[in-house]
Protein backbone atom coordinates (compact mmCIF):
# COMPACT_ATOMS: atom_id res chain seq x y z
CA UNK A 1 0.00 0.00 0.00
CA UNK A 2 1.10 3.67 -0.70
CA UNK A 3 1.18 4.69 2.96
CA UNK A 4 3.57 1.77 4.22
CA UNK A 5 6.24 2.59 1.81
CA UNK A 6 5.40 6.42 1.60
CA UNK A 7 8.15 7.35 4.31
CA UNK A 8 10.83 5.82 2.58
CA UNK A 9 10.31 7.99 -0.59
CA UNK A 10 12.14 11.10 0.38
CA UNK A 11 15.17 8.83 2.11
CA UNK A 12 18.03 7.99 -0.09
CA UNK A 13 18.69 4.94 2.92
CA UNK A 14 14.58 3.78 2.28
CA UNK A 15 15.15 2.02 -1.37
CA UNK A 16 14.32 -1.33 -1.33
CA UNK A 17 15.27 -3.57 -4.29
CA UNK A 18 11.90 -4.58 -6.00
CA UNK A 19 10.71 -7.86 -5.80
CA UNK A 20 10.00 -10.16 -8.52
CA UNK A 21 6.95 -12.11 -9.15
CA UNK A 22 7.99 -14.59 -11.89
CA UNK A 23 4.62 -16.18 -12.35
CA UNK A 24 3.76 -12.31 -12.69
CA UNK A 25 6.30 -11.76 -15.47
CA UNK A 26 5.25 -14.46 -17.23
CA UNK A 27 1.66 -13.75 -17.28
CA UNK A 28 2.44 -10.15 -18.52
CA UNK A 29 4.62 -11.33 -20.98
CA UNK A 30 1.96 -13.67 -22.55
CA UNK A 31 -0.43 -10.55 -22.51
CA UNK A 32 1.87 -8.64 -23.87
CA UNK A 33 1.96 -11.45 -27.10
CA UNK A 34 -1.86 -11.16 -27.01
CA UNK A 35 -1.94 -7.94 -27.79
CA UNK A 36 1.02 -7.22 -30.14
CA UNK A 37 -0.94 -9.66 -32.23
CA UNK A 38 -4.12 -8.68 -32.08
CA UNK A 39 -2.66 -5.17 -32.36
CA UNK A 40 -0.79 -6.29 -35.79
CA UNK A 41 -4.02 -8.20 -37.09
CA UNK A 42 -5.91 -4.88 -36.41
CA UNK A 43 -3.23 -2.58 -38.31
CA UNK A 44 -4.05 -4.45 -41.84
């Protein structure tokens, strides 16, 4: 949530490395497929 992290914008020492979801990044990346082809089917 925006408030638990909010704090830690302004504070060079607050960064936390980003975590990442895998099963996430794959799901995006197979949306991202869906649409660059529909997108090209669309464009002709």
């Amino acid at each position: 949530m925006l408030l638990d992290g909010a704090s830690g914008v302004f504070e060079r020492e607050g960064r936390k490395k980003s975590e990442i979801d895998e099963a996430q990044v794959k799901e995006l990346d197979v949306q991202i497929g869906k649409l660059a082809a529909a997108n090209s089917f669309l464009e002709r």
